[in-house]
C-alpha atoms as a PDB file:
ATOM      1  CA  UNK A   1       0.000   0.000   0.000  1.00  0.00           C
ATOM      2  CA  UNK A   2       3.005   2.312   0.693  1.00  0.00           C
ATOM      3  CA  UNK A   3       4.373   2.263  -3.218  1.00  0.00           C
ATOM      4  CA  UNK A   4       0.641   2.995  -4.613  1.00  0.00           C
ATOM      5  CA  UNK A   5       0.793   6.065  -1.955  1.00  0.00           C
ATOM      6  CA  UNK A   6       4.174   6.722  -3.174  1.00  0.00           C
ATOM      7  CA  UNK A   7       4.059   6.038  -6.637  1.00  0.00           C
ATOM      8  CA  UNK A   8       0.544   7.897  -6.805  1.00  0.00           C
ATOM      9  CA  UNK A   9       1.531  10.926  -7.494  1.00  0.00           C
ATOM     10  CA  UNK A  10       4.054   9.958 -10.293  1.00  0.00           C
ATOM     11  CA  UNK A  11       0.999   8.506 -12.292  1.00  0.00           C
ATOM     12  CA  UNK A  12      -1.135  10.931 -11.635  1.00  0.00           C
ATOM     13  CA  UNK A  13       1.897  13.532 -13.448  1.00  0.00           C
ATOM     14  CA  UNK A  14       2.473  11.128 -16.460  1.00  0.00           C
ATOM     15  CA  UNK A  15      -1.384  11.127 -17.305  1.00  0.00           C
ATOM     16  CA  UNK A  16      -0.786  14.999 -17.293  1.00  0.00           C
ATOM     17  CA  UNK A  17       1.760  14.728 -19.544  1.00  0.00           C
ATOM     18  CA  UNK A  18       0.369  12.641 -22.047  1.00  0.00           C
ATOM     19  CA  UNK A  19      -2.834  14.118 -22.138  1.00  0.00           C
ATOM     20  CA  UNK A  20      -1.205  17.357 -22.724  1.00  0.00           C
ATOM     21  CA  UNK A  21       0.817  15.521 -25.881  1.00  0.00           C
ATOM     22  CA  UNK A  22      -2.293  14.487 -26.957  1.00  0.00           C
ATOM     23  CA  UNK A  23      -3.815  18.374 -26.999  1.00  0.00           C
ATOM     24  CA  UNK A  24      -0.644  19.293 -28.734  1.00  0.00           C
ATOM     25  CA  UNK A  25      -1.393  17.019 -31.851  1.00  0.00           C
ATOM     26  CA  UNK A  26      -5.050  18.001 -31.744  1.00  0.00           C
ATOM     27  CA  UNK A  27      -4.166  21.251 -32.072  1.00  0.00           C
ATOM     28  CA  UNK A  28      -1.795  20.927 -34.917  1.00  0.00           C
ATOM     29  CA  UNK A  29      -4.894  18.781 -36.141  1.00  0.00           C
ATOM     30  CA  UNK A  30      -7.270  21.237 -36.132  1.00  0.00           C
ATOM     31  CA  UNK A  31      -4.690  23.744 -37.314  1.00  0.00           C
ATOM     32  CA  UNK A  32      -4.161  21.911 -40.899  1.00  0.00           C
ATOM     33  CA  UNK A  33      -7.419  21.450 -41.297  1.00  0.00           C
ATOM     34  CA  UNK A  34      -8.624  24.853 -40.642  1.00  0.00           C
ATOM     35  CA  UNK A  35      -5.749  26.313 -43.016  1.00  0.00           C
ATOM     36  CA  UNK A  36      -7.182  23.804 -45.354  1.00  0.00           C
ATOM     37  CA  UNK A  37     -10.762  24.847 -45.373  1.00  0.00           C
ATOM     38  CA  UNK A  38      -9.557  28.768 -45.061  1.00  0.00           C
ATOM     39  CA  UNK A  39      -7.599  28.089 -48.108  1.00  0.00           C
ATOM     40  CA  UNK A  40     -10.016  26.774 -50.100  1.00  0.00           C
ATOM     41  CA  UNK A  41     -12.754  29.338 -48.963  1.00  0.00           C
ATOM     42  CA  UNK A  42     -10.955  32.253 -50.118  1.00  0.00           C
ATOM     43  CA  UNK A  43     -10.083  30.539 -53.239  1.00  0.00           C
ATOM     44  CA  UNK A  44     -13.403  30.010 -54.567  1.00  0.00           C
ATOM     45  CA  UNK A  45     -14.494  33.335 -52.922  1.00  0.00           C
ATOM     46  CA  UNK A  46     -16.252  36.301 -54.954  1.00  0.00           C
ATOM     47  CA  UNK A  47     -15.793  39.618 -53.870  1.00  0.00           C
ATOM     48  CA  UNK A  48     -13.883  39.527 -50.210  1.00  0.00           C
ATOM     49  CA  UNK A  49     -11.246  36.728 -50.157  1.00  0.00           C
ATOM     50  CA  UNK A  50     -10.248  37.445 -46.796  1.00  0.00           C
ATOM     51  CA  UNK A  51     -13.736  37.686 -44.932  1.00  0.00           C
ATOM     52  CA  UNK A  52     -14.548  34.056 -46.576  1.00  0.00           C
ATOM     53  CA  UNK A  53     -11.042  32.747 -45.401  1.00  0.00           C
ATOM     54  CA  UNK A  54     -11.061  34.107 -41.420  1.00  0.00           C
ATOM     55  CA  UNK A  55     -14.986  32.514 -40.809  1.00  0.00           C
ATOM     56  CA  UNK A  56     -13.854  29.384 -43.186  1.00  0.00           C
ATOM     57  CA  UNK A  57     -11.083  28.845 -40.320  1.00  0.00           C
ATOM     58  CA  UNK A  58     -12.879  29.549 -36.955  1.00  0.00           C
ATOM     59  CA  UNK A  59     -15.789  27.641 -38.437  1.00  0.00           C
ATOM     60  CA  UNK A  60     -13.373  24.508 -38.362  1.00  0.00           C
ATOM     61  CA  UNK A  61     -12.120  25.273 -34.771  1.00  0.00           C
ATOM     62  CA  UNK A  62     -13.755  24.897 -31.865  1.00  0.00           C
ATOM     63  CA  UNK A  63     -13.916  28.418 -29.549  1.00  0.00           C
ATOM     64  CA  UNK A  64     -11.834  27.258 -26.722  1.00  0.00           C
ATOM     65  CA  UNK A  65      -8.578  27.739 -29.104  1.00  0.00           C
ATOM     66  CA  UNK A  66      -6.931  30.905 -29.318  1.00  0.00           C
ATOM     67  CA  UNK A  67      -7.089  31.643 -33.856  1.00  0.00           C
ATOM     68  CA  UNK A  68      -5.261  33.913 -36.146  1.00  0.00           C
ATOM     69  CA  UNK A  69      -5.790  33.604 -39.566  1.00  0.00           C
ATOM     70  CA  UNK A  70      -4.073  35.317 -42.537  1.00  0.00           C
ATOM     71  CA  UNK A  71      -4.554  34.914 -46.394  1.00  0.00           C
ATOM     72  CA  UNK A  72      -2.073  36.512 -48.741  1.00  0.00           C
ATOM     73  CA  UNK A  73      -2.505  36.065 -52.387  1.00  0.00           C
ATOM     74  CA  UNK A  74       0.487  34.493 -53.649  1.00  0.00           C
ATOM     75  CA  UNK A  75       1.040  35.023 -57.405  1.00  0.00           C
ATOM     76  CA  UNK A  76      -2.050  32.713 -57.988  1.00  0.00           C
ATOM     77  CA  UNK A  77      -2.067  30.779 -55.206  1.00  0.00           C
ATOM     78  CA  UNK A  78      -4.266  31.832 -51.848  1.00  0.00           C
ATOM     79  CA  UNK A  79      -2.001  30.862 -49.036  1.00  0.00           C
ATOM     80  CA  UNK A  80      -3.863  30.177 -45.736  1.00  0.00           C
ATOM     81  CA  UNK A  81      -1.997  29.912 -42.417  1.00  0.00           C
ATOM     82  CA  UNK A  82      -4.050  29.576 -39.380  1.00  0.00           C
ATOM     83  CA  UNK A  83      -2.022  29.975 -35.525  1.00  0.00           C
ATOM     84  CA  UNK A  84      -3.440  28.486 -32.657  1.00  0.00           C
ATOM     85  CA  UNK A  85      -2.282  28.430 -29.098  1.00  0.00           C
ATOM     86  CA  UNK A  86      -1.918  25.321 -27.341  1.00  0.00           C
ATOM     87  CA  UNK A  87      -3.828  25.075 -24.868  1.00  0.00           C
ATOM     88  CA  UNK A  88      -2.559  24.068 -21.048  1.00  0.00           C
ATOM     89  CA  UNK A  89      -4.690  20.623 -19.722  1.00  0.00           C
ATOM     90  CA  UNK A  90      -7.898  21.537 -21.058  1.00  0.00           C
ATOM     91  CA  UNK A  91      -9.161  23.926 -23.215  1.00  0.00           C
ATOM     92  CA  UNK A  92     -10.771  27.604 -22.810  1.00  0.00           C
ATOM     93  CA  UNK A  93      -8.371  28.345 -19.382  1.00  0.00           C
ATOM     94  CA  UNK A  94      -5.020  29.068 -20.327  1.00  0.00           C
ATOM     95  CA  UNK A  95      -2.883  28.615 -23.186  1.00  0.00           C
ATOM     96  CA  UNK A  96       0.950  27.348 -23.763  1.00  0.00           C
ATOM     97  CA  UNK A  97       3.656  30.465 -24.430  1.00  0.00           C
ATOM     98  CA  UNK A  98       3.332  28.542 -28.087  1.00  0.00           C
ATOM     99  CA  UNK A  99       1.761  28.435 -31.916  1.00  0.00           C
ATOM    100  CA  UNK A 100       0.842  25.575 -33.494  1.00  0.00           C
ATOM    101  CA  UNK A 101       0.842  26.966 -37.226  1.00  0.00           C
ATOM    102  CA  UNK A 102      -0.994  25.432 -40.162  1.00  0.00           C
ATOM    103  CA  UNK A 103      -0.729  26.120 -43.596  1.00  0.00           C
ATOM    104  CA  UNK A 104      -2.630  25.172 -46.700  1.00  0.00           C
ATOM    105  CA  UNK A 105      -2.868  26.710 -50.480  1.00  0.00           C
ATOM    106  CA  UNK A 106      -5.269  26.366 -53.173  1.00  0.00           C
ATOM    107  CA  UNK A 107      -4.743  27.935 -56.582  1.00  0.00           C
ATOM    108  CA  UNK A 108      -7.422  30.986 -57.023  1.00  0.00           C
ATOM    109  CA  UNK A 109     -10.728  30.181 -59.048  1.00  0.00           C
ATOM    110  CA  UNK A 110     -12.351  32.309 -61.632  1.00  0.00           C
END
C-alpha cells in the first residue's frame, strides 16, 4: 500500500503529460485542417477573399482555441496559415507560451 501512496503521485503527473501531448497534436490537427478549409474558402471566394477565409477557419475550430488567420494572395495561389495556441490541460483556461501553425494553399478560381 506504501508504493501505490508513493508512486501515486508519479501517475497521476504522467497522465498529465500525455494528455497534454495528446492536446498538442489536436491542435496541430485542427490547425491543418482549418488552413485547409480557409484556403479553399478564399479561393473560390467572390468579392472579399479574406472575410470568406477568417470565418472558413474559426468555423473549423472549436472556440476554446486561441485563432489567427491570414490569407495573402500568392502570385495565384491563396495561401492560408491559421495559428493556434496550445492550450494548457484543457481547453478555454489558459494557453501554452506557443503556436501551433498550419498552412494550406489552393490555386485561385475564376
Amino acid at each position: 500500500m506504501v508504493e501505490f501512496a508513493g508512486l501515486f503521485p508519479l501517475v497521476l503527473l504522467m497522465m498529465a503529460v500525455i494528455w497534454q501531448c495528446v492536446l498538442i497534436g489536436y491542435t496541430f490537427s485542427l490547425a491543418g485542417n482549418a488552413a485547409d478549409e480557409a484556403a479553399r474558402a478564399a479561393a473560390a471566394a467572390r468579392g472579399d477573399p479574406g472575410g470568406a477565409c477568417a470565418s472558413a477557419a474559426e468555423e473549423h475550430v472549436p472556440s476554446a482555441w486561441e485563432i489567427t488567420v491570414d490569407c495573402p494572395l500568392e502570385g495565384e495561389v491563396r495561401t492560408a496559415r491559421v495559428g493556434l495556441k496550445v492550450p494548457v490541460l484543457f481547453p478555454g483556461a489558459f494557453d501554452l507560451p506557443m503556436t501551433v501553425t498550419g498552412t494550406a494553399g489552393a490555386v485561385e478560381e475564376g
